[in-house]
N, C-alpha and C. Protein backbone atom coordinates (compact mmCIF):
# COMPACT_ATOMS: atom_id res chain seq x y z
N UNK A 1 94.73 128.57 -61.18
CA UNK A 1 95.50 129.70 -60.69
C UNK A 1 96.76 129.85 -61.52
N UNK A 2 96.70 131.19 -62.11
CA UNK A 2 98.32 131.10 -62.64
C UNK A 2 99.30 131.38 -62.29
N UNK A 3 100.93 130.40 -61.99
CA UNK A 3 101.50 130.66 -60.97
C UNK A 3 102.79 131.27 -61.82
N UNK A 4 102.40 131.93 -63.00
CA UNK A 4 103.66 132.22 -63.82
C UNK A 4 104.04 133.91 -62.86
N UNK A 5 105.33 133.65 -62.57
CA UNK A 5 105.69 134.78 -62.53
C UNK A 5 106.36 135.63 -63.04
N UNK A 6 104.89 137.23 -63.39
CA UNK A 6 106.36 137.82 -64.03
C UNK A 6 105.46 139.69 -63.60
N UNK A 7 105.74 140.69 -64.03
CA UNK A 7 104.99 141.81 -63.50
C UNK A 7 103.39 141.85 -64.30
N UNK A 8 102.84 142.00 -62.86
CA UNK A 8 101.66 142.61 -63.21
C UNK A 8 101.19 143.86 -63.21
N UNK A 9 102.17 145.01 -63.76
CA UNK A 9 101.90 146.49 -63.27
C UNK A 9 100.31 147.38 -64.16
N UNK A 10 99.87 146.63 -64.92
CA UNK A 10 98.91 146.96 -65.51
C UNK A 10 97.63 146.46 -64.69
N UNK A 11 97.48 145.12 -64.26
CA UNK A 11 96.69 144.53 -63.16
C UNK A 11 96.86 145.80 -62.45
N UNK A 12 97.88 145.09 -61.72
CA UNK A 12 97.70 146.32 -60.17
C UNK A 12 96.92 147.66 -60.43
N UNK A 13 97.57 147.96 -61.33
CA UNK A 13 97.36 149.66 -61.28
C UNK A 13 95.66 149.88 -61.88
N UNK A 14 95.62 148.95 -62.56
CA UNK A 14 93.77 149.01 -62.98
C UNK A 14 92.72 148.77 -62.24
N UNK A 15 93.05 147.91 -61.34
CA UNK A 15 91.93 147.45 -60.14
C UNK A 15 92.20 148.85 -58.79
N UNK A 16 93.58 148.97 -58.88
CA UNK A 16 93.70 150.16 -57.69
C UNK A 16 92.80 151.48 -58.42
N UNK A 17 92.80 151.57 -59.43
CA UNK A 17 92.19 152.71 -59.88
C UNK A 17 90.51 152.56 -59.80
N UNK A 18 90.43 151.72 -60.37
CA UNK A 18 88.90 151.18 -59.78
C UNK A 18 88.41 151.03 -58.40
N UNK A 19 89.12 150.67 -57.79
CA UNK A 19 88.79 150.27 -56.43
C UNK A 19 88.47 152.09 -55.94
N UNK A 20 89.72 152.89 -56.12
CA UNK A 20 89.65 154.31 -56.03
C UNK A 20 88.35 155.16 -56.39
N UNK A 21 88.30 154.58 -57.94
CA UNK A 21 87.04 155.70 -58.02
C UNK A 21 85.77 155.07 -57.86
N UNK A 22 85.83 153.80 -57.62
CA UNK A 22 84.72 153.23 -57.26
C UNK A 22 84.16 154.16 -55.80
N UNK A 23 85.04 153.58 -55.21
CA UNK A 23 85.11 154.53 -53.98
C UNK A 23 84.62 156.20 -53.81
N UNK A 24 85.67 156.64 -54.52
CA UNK A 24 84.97 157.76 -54.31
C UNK A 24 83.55 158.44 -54.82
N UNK A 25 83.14 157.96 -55.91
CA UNK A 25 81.90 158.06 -56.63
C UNK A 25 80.91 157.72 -55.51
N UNK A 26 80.89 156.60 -54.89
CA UNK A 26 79.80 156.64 -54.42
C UNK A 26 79.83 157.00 -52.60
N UNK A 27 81.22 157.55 -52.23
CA UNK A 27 81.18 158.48 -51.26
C UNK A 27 80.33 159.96 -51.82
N UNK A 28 80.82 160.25 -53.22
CA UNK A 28 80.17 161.90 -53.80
C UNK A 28 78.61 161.30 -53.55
N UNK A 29 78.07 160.13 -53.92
CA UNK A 29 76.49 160.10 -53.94
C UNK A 29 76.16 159.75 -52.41
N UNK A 30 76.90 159.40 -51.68
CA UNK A 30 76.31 159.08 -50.48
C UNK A 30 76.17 160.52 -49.73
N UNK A 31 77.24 161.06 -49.41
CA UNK A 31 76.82 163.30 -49.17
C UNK A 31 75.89 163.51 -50.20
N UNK A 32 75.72 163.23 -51.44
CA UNK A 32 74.48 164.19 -51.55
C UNK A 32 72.98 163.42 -51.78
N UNK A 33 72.96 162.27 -51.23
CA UNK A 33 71.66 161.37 -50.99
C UNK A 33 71.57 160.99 -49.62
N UNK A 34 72.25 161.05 -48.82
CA UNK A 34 72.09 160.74 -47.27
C UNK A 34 72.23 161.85 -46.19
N UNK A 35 72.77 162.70 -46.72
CA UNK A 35 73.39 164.25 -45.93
C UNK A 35 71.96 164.24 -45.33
N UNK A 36 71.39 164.38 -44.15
CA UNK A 36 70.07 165.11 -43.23
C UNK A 36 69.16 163.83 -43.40
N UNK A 37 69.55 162.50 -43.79
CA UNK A 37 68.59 161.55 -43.50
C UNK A 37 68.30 160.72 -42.51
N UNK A 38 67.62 159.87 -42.29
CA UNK A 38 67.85 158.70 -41.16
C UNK A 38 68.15 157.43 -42.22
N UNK A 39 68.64 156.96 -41.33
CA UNK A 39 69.16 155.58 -42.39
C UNK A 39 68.04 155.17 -43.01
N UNK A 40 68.93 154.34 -44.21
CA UNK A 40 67.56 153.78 -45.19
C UNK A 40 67.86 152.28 -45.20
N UNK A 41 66.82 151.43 -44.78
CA UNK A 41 67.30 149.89 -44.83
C UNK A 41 67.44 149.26 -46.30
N UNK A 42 68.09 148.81 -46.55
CA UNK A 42 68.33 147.79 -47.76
C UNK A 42 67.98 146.43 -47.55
N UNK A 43 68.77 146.10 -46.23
CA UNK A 43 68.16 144.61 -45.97
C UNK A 43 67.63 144.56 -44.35
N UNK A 44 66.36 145.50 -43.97
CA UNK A 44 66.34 145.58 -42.77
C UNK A 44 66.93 146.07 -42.29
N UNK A 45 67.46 145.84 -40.53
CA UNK A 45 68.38 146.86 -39.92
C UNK A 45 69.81 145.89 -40.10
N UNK A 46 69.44 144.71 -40.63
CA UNK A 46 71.13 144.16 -41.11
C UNK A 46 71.98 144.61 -42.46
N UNK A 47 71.55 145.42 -43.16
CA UNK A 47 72.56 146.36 -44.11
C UNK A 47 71.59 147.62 -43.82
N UNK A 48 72.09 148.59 -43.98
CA UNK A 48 71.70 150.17 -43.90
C UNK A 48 72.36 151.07 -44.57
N UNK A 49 71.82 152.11 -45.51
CA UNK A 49 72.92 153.47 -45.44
C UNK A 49 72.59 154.29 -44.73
N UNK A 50 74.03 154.86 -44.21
CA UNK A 50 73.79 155.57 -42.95
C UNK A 50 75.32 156.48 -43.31
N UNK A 51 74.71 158.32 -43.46
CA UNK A 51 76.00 159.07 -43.50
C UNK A 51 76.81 159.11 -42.52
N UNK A 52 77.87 158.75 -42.23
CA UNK A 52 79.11 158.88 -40.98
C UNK A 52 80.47 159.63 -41.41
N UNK A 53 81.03 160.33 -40.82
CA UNK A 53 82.03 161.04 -41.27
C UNK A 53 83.16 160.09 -40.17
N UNK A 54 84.42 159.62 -40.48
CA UNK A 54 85.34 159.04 -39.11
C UNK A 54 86.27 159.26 -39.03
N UNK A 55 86.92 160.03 -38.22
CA UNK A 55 88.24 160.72 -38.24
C UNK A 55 88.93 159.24 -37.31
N UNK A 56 88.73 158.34 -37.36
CA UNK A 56 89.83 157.18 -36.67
C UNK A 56 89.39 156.19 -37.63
N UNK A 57 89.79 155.00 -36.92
CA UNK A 57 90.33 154.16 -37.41
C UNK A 57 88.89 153.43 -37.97
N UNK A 58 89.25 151.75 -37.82
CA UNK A 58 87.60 150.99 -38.23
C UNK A 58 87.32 150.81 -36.51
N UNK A 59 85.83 151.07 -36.62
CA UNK A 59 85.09 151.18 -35.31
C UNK A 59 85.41 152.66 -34.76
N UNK A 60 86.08 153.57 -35.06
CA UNK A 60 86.41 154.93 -35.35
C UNK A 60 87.24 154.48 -33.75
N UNK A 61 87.79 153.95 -33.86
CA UNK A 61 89.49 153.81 -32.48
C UNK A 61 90.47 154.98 -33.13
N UNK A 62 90.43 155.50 -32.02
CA UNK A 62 91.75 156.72 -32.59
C UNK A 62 90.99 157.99 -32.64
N UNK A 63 90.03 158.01 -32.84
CA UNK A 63 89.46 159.24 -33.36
C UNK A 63 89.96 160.89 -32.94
N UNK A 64 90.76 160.88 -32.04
CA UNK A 64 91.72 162.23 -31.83
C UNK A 64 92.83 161.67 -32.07
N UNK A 65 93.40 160.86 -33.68
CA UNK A 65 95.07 160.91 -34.05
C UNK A 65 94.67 160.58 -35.53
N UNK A 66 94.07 161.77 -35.96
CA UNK A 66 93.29 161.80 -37.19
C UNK A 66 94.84 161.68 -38.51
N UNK A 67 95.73 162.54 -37.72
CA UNK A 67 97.49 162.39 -38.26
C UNK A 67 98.22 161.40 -38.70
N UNK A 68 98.06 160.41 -37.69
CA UNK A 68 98.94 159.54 -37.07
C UNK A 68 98.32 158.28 -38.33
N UNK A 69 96.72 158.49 -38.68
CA UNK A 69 96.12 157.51 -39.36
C UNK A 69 96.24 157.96 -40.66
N UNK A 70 96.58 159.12 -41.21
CA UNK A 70 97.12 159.85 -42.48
C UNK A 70 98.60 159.17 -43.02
N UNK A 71 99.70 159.30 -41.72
CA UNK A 71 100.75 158.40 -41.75
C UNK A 71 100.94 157.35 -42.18
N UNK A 72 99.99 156.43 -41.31
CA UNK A 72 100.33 155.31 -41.51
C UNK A 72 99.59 154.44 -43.42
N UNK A 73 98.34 155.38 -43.60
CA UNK A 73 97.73 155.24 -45.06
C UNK A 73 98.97 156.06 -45.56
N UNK A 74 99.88 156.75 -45.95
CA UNK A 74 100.95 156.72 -47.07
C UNK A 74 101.87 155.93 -46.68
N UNK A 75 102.26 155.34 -45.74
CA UNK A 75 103.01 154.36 -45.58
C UNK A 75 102.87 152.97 -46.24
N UNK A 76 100.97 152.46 -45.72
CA UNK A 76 100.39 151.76 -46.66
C UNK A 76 100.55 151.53 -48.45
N UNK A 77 100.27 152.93 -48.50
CA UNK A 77 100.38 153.14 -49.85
C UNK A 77 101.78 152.72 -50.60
N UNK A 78 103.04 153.14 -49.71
CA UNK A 78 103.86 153.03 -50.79
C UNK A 78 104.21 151.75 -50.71
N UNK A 79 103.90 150.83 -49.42
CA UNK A 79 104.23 149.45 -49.15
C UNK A 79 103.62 148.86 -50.02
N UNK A 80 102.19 149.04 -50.21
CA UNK A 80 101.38 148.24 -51.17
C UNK A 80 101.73 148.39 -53.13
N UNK A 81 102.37 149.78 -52.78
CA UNK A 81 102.35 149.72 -54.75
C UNK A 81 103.96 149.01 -54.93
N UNK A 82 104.84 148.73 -53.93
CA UNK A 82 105.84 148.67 -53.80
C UNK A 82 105.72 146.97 -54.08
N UNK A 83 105.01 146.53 -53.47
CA UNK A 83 105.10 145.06 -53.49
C UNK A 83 104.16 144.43 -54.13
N UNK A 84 103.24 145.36 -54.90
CA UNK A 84 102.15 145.40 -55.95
C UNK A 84 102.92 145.47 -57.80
N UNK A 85 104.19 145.62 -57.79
CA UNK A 85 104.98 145.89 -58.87
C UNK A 85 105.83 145.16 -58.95
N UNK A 86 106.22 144.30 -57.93
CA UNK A 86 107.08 142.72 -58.25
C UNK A 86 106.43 141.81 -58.83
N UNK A 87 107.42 140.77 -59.26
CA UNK A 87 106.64 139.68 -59.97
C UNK A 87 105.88 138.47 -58.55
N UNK A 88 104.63 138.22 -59.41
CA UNK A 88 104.13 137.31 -58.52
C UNK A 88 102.80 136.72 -59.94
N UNK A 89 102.20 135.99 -58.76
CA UNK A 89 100.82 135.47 -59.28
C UNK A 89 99.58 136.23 -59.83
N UNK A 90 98.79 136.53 -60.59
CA UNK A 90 97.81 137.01 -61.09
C UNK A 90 97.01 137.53 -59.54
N UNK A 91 96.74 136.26 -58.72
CA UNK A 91 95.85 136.44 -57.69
C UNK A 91 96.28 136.73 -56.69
N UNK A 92 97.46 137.22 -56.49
CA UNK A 92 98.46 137.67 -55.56
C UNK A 92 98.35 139.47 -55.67
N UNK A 93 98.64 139.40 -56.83
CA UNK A 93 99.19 140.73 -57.38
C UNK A 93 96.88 141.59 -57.45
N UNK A 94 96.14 140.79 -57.42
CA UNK A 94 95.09 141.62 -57.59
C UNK A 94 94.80 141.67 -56.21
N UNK A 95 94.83 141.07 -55.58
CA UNK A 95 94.79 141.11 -53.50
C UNK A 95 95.81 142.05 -53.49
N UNK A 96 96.50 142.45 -53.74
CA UNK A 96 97.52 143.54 -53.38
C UNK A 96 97.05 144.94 -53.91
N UNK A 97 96.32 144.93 -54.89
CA UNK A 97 95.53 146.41 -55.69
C UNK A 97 94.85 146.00 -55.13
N UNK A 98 93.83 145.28 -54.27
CA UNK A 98 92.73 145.53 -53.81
C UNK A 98 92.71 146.31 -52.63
N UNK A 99 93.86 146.14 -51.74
CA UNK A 99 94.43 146.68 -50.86
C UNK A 99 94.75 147.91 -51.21
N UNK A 100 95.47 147.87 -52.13
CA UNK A 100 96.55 149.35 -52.71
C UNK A 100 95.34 150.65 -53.04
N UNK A 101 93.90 150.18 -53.60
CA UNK A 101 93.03 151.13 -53.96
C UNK A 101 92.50 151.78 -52.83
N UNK A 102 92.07 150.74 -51.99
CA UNK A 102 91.36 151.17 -50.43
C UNK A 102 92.51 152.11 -49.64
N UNK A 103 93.57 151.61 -49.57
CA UNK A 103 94.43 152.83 -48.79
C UNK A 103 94.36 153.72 -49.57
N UNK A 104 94.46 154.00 -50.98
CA UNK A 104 95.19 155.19 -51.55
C UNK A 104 93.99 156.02 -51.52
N UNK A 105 92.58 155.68 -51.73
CA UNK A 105 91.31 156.02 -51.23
C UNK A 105 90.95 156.97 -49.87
N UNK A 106 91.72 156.11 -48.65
CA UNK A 106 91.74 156.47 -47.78
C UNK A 106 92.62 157.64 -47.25
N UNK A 107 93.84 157.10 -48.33
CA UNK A 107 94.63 158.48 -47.60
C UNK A 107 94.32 159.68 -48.21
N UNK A 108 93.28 159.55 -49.54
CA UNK A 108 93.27 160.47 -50.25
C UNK A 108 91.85 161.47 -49.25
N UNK A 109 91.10 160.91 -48.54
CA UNK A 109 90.20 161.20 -47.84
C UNK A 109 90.95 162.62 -46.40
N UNK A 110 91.80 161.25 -45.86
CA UNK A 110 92.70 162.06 -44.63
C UNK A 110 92.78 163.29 -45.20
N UNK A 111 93.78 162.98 -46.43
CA UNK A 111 94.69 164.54 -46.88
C UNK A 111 93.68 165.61 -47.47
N UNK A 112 92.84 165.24 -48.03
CA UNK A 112 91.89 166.47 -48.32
C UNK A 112 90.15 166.82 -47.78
N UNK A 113 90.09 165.93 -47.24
CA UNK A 113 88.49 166.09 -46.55
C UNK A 113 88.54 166.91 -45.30
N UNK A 114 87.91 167.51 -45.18
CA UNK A 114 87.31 168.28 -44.04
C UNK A 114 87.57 167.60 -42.62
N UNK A 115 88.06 167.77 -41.59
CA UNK A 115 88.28 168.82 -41.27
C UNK A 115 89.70 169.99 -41.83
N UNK A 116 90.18 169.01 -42.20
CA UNK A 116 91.69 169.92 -42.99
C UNK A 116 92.44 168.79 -43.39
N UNK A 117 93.74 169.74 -44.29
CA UNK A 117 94.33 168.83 -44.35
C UNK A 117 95.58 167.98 -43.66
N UNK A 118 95.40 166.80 -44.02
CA UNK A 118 95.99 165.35 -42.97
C UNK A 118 95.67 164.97 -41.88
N UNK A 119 93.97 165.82 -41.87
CA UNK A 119 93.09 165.45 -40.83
C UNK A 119 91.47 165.06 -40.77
N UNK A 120 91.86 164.44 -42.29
CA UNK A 120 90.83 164.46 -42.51
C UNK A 120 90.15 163.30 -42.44
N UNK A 121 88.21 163.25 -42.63
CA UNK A 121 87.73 162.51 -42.07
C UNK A 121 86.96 161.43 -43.21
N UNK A 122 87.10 160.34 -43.42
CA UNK A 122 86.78 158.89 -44.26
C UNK A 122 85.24 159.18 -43.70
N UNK A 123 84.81 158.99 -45.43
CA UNK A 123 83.36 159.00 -45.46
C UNK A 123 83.29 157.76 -45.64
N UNK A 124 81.48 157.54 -44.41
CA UNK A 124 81.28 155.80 -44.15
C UNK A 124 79.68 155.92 -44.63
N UNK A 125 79.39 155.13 -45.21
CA UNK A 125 78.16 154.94 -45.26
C UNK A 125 77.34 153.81 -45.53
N UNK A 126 77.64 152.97 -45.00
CA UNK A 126 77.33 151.24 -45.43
C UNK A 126 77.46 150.91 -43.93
N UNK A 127 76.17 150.65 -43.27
CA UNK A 127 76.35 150.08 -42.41
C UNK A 127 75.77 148.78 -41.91
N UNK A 128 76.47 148.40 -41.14
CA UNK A 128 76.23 146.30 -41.06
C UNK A 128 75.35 145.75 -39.80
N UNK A 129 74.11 146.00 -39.84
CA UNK A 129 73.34 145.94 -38.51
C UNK A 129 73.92 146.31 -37.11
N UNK A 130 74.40 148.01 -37.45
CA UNK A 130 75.24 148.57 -36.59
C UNK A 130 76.57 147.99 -35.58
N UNK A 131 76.96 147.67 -36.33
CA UNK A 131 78.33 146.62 -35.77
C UNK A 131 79.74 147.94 -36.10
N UNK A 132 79.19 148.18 -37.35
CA UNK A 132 80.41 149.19 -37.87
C UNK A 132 79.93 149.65 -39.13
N UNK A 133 80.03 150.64 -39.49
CA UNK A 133 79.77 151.47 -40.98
C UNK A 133 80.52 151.74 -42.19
N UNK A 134 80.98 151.54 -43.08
CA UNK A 134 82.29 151.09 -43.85
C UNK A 134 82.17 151.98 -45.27
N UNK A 135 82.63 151.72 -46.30
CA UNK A 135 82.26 151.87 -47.36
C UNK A 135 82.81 151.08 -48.43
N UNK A 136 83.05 151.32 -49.52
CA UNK A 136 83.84 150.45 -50.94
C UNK A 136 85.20 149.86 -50.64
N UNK A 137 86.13 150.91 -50.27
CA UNK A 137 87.48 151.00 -50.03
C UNK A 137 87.99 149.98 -49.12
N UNK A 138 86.59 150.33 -47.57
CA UNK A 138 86.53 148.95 -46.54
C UNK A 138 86.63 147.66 -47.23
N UNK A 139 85.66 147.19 -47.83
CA UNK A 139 85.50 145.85 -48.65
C UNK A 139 86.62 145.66 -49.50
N UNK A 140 86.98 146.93 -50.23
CA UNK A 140 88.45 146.32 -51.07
C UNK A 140 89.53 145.68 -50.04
N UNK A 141 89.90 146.43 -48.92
CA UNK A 141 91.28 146.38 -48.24
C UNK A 141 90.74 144.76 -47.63
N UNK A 142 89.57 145.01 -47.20
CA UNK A 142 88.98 143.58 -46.79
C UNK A 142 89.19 142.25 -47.08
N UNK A 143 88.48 142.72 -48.41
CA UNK A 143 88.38 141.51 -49.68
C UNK A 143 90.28 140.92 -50.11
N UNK A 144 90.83 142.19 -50.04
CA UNK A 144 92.33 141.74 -50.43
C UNK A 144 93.08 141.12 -49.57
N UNK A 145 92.95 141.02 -48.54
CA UNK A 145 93.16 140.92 -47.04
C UNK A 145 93.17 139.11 -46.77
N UNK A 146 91.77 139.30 -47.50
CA UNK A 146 91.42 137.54 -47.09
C UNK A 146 91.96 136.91 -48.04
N UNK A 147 92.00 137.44 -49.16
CA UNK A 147 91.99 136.44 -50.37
C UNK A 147 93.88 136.31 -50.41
N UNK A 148 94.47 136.74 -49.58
CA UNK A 148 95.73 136.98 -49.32
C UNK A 148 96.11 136.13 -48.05
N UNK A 149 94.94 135.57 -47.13
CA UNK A 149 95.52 134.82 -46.06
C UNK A 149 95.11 133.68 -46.67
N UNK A 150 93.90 133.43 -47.63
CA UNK A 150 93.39 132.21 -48.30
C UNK A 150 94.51 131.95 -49.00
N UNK A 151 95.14 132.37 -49.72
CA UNK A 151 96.27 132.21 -50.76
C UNK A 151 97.70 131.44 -49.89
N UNK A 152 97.54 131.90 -48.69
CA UNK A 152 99.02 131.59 -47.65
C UNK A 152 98.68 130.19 -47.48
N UNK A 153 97.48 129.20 -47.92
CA UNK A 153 97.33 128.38 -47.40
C UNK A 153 97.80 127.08 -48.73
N UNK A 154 97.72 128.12 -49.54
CA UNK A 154 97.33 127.02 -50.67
C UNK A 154 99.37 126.77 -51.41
N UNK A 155 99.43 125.58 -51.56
CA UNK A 155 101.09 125.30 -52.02
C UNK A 155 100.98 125.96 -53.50
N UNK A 156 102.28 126.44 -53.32
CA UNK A 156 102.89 127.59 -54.86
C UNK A 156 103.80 126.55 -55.13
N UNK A 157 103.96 126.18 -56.69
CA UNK A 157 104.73 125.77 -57.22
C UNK A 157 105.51 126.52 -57.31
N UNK A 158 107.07 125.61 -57.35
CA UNK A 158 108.61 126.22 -57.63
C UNK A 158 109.13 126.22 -58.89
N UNK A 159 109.67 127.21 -59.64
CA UNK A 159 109.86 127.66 -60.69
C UNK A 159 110.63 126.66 -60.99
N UNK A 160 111.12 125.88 -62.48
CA UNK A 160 111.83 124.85 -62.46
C UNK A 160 113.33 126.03 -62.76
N UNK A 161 114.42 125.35 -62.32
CA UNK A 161 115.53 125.58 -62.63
C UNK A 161 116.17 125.20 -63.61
């Protein structure tokens, strides 16, 4: 692990961009390969694609404060590029764009998807033997999430003085 600290603004900003269009690319193929289907199993009924549109949250909680979840993803956003542009660790700083892509993903969904805008609705289409339906962006914020509480565990060396 490298614990040199100093900015990673090229990290960050390359994986957030990826994480982004990863995202959205295969939201564009999931509307136009799943739009009028029944799910298609991948691994049985324990992975599926399945088109879902979700104006709330994960498990679609909220689903009439379609606003309120627009809010709080630019809030996300600027928290995450904000603390995504200090100095830290390599594996710090890519858990933080992993995060930073999935919100900016997400809010980019709210603010311009249908039903209008800053009300708009996160395309899902990955679903987990119906537990919940997710997509790319899910797994990024996910993936950054853990690898960020895994990291809280492990001792950081102190810079020598």
């Amino acid at each position: 692990m490298d614990t040199t600290t100093s900015r990673r603004v090229p990290l960050v900003m390359g994986i957030a961009v990826l994480v982004l269009l990863l995202d959205q690319a295969t939201k564009f193929w999931a509307e136009s390969a799943l739009t009028g289907r029944a799910p298609i199993p991948v691994l049985g009924e324990f992975l599926q694609l399945r088109l879902l549109y979700n104006p709330g949250a994960a498990f679609s909680i909220g689903a009439g404060s379609t606003w309120i979840f627009t809010i709080v993803a630019a809030v996300a956003v600027v928290l995450l590029a904000r603390y995504g542009m200090q100095p830290q660790t390599r594996l710090r700083a890519a858990a933080l764009a992993l995060m930073l892509g999935g919100a900016t993903t997400h809010l980019l969904d709210r603010l311009f998807r249908q039903p209008g805008f800053a009300r708009g609705h996160v395309v899902d289409f990955i679903d987990y033997n119906g537990w919940f339906v997710g997509n790319v962006a899910d797994i990024a914020l996910v993936g950054g999430a853990i690898l960020l509480v895994l990291m809280s565990f492990t001792p950081t060396k102190q810079p020598a003085e």
